[in-house]
Protein backbone atom coordinates (compact mmCIF):
# COMPACT_ATOMS: atom_id res chain seq x y z
CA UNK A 1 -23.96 -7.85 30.78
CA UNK A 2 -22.58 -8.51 27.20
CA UNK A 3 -23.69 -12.10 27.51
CA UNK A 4 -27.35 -11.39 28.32
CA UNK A 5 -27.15 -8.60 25.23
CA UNK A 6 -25.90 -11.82 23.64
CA UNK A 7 -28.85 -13.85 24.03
CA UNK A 8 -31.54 -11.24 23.63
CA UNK A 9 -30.23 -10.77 19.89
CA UNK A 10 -31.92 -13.54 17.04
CA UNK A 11 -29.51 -15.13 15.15
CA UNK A 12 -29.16 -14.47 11.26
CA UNK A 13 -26.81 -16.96 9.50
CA UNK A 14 -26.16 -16.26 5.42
CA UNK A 15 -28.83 -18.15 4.35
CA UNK A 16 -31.31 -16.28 6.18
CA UNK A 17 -31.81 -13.27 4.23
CA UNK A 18 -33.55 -14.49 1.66
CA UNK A 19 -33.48 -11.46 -0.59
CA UNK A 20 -34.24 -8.65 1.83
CA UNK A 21 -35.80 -5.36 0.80
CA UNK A 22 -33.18 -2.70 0.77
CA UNK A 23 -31.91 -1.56 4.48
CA UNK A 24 -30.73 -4.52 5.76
CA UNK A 25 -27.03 -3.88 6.20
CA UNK A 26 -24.43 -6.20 7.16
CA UNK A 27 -21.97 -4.34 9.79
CA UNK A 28 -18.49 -5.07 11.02
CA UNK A 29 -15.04 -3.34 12.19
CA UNK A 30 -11.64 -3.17 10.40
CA UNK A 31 -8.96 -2.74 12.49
CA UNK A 32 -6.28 -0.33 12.05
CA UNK A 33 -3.35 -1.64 14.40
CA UNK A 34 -0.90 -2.33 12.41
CA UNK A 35 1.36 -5.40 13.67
CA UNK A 36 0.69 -5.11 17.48
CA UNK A 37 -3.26 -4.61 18.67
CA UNK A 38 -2.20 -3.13 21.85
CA UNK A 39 -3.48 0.85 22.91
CA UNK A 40 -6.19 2.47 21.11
CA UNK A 41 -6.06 2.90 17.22
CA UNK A 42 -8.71 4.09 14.46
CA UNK A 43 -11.05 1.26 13.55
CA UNK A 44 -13.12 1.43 9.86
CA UNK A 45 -17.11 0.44 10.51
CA UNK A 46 -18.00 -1.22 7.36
CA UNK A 47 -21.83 -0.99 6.52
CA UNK A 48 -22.60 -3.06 3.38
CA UNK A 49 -26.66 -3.25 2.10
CA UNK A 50 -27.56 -6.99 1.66
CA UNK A 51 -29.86 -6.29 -1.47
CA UNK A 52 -27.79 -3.97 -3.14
CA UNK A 53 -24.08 -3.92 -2.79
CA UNK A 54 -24.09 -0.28 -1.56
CA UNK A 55 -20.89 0.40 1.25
CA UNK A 56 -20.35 2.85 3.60
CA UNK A 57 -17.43 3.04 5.50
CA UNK A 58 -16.90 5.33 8.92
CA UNK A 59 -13.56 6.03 10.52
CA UNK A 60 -14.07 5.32 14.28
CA UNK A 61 -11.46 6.96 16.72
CA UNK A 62 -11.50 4.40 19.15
CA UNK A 63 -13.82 1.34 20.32
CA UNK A 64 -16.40 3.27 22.64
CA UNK A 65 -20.06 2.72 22.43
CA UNK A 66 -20.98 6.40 22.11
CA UNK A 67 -18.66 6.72 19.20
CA UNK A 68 -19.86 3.38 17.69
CA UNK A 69 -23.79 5.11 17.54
CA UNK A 70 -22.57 8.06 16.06
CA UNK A 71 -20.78 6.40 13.33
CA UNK A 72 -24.15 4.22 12.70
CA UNK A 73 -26.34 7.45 12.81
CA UNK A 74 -23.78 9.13 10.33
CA UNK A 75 -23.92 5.65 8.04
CA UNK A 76 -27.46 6.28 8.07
CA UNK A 77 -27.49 9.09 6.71
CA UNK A 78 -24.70 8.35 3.82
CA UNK A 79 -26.95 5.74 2.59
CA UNK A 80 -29.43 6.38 -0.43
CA UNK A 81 -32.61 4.62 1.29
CA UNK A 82 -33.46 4.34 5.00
CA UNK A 83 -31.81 1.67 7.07
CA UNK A 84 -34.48 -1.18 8.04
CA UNK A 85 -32.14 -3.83 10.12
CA UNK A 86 -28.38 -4.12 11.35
CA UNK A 87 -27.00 -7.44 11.98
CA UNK A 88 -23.74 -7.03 13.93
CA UNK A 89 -20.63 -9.77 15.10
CA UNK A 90 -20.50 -10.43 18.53
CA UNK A 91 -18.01 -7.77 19.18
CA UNK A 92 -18.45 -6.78 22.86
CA UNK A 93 -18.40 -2.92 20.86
CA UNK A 94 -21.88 -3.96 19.49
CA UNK A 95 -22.95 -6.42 21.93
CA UNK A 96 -23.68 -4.60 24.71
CA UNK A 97 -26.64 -2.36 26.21
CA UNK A 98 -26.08 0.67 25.03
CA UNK A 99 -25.46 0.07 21.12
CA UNK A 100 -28.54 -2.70 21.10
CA UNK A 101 -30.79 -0.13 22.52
CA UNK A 102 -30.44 2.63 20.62
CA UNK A 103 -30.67 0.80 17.54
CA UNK A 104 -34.06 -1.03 18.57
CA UNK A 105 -35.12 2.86 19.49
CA UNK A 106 -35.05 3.71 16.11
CA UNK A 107 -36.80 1.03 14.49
CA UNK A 108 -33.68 -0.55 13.54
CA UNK A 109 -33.98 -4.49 13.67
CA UNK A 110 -30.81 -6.24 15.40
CA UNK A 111 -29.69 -9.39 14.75
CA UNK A 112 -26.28 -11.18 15.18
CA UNK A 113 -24.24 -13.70 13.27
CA UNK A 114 -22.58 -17.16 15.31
CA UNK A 115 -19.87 -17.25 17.00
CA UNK A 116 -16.87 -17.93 15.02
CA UNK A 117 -18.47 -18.17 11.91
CA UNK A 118 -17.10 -15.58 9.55
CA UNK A 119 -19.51 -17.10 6.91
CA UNK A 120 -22.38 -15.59 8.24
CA UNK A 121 -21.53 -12.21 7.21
CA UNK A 122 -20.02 -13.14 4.34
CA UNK A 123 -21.34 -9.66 2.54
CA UNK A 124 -19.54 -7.25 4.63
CA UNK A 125 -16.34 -9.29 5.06
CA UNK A 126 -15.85 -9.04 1.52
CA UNK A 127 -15.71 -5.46 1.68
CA UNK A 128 -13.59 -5.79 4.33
CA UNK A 129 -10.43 -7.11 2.21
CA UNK A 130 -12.25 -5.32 -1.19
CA UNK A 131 -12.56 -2.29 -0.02
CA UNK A 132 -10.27 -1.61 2.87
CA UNK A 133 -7.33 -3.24 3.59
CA UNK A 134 -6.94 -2.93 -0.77
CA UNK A 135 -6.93 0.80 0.15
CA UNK A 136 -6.10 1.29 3.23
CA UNK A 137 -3.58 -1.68 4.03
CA UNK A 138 -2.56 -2.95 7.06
CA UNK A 139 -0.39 -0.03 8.62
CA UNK A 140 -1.27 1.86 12.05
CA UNK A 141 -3.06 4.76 12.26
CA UNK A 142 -3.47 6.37 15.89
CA UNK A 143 -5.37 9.63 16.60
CA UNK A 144 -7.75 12.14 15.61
CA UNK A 145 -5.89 13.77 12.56
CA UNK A 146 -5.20 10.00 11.34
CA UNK A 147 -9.07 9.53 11.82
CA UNK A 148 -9.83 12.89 9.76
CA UNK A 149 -7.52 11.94 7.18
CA UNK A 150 -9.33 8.34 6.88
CA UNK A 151 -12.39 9.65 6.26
CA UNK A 152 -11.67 12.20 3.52
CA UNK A 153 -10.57 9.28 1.66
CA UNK A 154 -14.25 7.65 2.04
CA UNK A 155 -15.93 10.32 1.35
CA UNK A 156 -14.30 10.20 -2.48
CA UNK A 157 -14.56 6.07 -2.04
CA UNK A 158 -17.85 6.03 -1.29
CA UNK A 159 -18.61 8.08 -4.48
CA UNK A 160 -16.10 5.73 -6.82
CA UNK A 161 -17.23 2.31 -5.54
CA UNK A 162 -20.81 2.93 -5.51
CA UNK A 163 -21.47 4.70 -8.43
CA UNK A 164 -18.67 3.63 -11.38
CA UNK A 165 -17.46 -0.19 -9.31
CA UNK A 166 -19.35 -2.87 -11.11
CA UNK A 167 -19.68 -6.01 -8.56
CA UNK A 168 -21.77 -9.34 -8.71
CA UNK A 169 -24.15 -10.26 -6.73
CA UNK A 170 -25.15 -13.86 -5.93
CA UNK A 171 -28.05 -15.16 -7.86
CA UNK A 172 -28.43 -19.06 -6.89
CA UNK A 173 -26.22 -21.43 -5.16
CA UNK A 174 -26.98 -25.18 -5.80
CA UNK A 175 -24.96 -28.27 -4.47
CA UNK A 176 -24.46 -30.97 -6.63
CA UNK A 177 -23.28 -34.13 -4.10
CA UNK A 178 -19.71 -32.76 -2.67
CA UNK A 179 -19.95 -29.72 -5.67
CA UNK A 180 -21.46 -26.43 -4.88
CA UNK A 181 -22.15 -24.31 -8.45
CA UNK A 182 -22.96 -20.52 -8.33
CA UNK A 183 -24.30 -18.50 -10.81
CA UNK A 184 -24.14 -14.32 -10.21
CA UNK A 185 -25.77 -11.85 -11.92
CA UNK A 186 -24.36 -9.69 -14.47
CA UNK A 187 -21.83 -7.50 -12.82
CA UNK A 188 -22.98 -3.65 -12.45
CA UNK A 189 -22.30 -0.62 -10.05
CA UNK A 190 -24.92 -0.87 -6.34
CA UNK A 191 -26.32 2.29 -7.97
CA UNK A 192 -27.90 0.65 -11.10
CA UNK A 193 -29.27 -2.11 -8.34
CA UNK A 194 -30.81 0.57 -6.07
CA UNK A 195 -32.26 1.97 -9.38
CA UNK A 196 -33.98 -0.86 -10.23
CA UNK A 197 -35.19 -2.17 -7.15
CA UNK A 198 -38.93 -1.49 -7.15
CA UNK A 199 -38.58 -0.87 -2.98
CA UNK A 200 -37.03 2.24 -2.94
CA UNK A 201 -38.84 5.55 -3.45
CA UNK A 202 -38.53 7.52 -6.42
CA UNK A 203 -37.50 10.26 -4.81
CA UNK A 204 -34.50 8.90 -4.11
CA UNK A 205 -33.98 7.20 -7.41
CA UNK A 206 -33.82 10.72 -8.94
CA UNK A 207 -31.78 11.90 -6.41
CA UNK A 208 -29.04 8.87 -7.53
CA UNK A 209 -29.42 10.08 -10.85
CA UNK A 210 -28.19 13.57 -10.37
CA UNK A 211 -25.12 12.42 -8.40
CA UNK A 212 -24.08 10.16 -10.84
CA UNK A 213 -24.71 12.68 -13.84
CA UNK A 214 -22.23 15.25 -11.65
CA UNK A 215 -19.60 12.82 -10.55
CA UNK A 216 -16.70 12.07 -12.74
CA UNK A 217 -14.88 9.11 -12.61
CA UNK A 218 -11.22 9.92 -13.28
CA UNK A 219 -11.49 12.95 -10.99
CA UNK A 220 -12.85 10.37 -8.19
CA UNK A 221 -9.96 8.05 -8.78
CA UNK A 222 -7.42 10.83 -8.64
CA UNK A 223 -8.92 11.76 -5.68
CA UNK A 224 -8.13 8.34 -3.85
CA UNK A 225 -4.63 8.57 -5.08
CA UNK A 226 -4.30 11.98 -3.32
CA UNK A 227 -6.02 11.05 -0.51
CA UNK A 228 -4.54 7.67 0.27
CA UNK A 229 -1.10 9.59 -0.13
CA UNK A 230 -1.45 11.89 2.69
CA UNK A 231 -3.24 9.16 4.70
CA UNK A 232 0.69 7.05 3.61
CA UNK A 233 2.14 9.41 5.57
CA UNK A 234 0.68 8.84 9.44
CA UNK A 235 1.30 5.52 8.55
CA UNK A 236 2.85 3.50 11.87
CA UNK A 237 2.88 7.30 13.11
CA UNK A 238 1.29 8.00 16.53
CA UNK A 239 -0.91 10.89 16.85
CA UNK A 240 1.06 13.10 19.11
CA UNK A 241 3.97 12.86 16.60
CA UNK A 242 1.66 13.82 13.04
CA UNK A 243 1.16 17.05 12.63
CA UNK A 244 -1.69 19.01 11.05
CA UNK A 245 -1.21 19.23 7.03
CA UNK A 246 -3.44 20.20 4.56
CA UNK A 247 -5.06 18.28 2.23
CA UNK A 248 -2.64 17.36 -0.90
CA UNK A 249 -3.80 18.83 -4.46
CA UNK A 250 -5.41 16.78 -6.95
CA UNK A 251 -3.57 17.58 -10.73
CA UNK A 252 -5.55 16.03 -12.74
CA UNK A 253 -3.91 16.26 -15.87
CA UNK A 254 -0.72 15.09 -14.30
CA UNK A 255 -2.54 11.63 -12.95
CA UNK A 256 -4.51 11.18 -16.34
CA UNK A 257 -1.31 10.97 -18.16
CA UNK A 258 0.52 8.55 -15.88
CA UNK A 259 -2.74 6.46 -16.22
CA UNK A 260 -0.69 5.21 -19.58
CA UNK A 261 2.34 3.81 -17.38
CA UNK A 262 0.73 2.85 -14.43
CA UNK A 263 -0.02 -0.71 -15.28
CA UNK A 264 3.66 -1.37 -15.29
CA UNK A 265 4.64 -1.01 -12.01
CA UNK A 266 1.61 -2.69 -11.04
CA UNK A 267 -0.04 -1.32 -7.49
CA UNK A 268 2.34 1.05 -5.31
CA UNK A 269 0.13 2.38 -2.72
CA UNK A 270 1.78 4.86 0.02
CA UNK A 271 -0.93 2.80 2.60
CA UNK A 272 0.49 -0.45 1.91
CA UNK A 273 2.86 -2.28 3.66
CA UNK A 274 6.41 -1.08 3.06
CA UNK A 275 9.57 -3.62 2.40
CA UNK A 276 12.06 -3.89 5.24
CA UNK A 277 15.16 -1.49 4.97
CA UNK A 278 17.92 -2.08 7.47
CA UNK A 279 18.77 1.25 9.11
CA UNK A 280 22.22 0.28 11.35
CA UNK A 281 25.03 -0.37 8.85
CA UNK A 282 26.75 -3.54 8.52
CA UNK A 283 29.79 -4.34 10.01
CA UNK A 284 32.81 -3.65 8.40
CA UNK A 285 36.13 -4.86 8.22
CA UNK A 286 39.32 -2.96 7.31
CA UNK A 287 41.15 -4.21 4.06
CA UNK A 288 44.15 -5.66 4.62
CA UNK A 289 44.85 -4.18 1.74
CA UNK A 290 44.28 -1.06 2.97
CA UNK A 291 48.10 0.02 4.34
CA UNK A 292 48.95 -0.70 0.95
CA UNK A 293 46.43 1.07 -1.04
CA UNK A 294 48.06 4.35 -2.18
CA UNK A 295 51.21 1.91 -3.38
CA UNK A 296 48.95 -0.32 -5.28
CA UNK A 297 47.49 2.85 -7.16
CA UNK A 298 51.32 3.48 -8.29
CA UNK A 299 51.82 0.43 -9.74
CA UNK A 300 48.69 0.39 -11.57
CA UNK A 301 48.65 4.47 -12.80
CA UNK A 302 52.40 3.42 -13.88
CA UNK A 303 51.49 0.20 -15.81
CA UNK A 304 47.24 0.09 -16.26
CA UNK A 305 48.07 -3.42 -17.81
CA UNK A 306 49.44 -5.03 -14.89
CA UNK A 307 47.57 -7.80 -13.55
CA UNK A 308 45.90 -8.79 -10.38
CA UNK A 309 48.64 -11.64 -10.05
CA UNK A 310 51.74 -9.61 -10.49
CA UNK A 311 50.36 -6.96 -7.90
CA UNK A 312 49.87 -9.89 -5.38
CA UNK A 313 53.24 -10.97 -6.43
CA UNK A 314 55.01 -7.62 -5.37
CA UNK A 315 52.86 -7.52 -2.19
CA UNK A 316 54.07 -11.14 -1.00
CA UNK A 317 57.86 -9.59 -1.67
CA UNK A 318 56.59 -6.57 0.37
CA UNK A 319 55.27 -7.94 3.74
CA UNK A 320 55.54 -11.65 2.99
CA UNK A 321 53.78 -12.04 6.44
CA UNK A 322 50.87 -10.58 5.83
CA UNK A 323 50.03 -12.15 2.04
CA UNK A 324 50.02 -15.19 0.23
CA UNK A 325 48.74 -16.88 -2.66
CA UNK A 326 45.41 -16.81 -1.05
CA UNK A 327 44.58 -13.45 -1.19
CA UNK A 328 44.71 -13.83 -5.11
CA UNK A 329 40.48 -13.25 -5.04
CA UNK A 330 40.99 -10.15 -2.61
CA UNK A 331 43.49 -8.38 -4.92
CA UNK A 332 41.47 -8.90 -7.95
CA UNK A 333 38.28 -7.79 -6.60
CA UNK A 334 40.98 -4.34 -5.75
CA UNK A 335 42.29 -3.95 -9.06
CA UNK A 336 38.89 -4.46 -11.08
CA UNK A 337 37.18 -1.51 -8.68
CA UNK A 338 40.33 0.94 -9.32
CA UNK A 339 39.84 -0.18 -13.24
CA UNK A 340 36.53 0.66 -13.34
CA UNK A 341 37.15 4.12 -11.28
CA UNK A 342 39.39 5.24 -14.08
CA UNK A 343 37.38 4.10 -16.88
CA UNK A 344 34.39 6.32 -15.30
CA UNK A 345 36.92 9.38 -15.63
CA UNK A 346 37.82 8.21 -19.35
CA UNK A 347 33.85 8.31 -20.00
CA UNK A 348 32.59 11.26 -18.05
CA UNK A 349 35.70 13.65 -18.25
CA UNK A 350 39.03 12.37 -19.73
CA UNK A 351 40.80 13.53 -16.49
CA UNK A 352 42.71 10.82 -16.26
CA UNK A 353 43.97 11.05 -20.01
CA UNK A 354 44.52 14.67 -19.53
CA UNK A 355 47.20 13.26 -16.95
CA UNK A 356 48.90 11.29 -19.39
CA UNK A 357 52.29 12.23 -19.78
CA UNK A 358 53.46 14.04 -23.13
CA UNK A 359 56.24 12.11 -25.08
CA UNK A 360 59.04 13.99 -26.17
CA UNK A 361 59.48 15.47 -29.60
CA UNK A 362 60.27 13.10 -32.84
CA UNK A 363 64.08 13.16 -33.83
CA UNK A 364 62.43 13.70 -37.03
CA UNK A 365 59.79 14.64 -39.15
CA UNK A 366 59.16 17.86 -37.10
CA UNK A 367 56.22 16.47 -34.92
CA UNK A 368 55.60 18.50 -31.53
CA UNK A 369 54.62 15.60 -29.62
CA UNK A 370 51.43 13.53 -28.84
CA UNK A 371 49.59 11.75 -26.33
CA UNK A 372 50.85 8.17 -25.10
CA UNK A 373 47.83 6.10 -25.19
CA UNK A 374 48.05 3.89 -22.56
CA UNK A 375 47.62 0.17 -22.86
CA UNK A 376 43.47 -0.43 -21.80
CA UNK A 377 43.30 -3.51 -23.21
CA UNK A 378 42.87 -5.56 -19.47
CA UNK A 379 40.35 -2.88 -18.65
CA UNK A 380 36.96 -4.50 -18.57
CA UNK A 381 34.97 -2.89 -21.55
């Protein structure tokens, strides 16, 4: 059946449009399955306006054709001007009956790019990567809560990209032999395009105006912090196991001032990928050094300048069948860790020099005694 839908669609390549009244929208799916693209996970419809720039992006629950026309009747109504044509992949979740029927019955024209030619909807792929896998990443997200939480952040996204994004827009493309040389207009927000397009009604020109003149910038920003942080959190987490939470409060004087910093740690996003951490610990094994620990400690508390040598000499006289020469490296690596133990008391709390021992009194000169400062001089300053 999906074949037949197949060839009952025209074909629209990129260089087709030929500078199409707002409405025409370029349509495609993101999916959200993280490294395996097995079971059912939440998929992002992206909706992008060929004339204009303007996105909208829908979180879609799972790949079913009744959820796929309710997500293009709610795009429909995000956008500022009435849809006129859709021009879909050939995804068998647009490609089939049901989808290409519905969309014909409301005046919506349908067309369809080639076969394995990413090219020809070279608009709304890139969104795709622009928009959001740069937000959203490449993580997981199974369920309905995960799907709630995915759309809050569009709603604020929506707002942000369209209004305050500047973007360019292809003017001309010209080939010159085996060069190709584009030229873009200047770079503004889809709003100021939809403004000064001369197809789309006034009425909702003025409209546009009064959204952007009540929107504010940082507050939309801070917004997509907030809400990509909760969405971090279902992350790789299947529904059953991601519990209901509220949405996370936006302090806005808190994210204005680490505006200053941010820059330096460049982008941290709780969506993104996450480095690997190993979670079993390594194998370890015992010391042989370790019968003879508490011993070693003597020597060293009794004479702090002994070296790593003369402890492996006493060893070898102590079990000369268990050490040699060779474990020189081992011994050292011993001493230098119990040297820098005690100079961490010396720093933090002087235990260790409140241990000292207290020398007798002078045989003259009346003194009451002092402190023996122990030799540090081998201790690594």
């Amino acid at each position: 059946m999906s074949s037949a839908v197949r060839r009952s669609v025209p074909v629209r390549t990129f260089g087709d449009w030929n500078d199409p009244l707002p409405g025409y929208v370029e349509v495609d799916f993101v999916a959200h399955s993280g490294t395996s693209s097995s079971g059912s996970f939440v998929q992002t419809m992206v909706l992008t306006d060929i004339a204009t720039g303007w996105t909208e992006c829908v979180p879609v629950r799972t790949r079913e054709s009744g959820l796929v026309i309710a997500a293009l009747n709610q795009a429909r109504s995000l956008f500022p001007f009435p849809l006129q044509g859709v021009d879909f992949d050939n995804d068998s979740a647009f490609m089939n009956e049901r989808v290409v029927c519905w969309c014909r019955s409301q005046g919506l024209e349908v067309t369809r790019s080639r076969a394995y030619r990413k090219n020809d909807q070279a608009w709304v792929e890139q969104k795709n990567g622009a928009i959001v896998r740069r937000l959203v990443g490449y993580g997981r997200l199974v369920g309905a809560e995960a799907t709630v939480v995915l759309g809050r952040l569009y709603d604020v996204v929506r707002l942000y990209g369209n209004l305050f994004q500047p973007s360019f827009k292809l003017r001309e493309k010209t080939r010159i032999g085996a060069r190709v040389v584009k030229r873009y207009h200047p770079p503004v927000p889809p709003i100021a395009r939809v403004v000064a397009h001369s197809g789309v009604a006034e009425a909702d020109k003025e409209r546009l105006q009064a959204m952007l003149e009540r929107e504010d910038p940082v507050m939309l920003f801070a917004g997509i912090r907030a809400a990509q942080e909760e969405l971090g959190k279902r992350v790789d987490r299947r529904g059953l196991n991601a519990g209901t939470e509220e949405p996370l409060a936006i302090d806005l004087p808190r994210f204005t001032v680490s505006l200053k910093t941010a820059w330096q740690a460049g982008e941290k996003r709780p969506t993104h990928r996450r480095p690997y951490r190993r979670t079993k610990p390594y194998p370890k094994r015992p010391s042989m050094l370790e019968p003879f620990e508490p011993q070693i400690r003597a020597w060293l508390e009794a004479d702090p300048a002994l070296s790593a040598a003369a402890v492996l000499q006493r060893l070898v006289s102590a079990d000369p069948s268990r050490f040699t020469k060779k474990a020189l490296r081992t011994v050292q690596m011993a001493v230098k860790a119990w040297r820098m133990e005690i100079a961490g008391q010396i720093i933090l709390d002087g235990d260790w020099m409140k241990r000292a021992p207290v020398s007798p009194p002078a045989a003259a000169g009346g003194d009451t005694g002092h402190l023996n400062a122990p030799n540090f001089s081998n201790i690594p300053g």
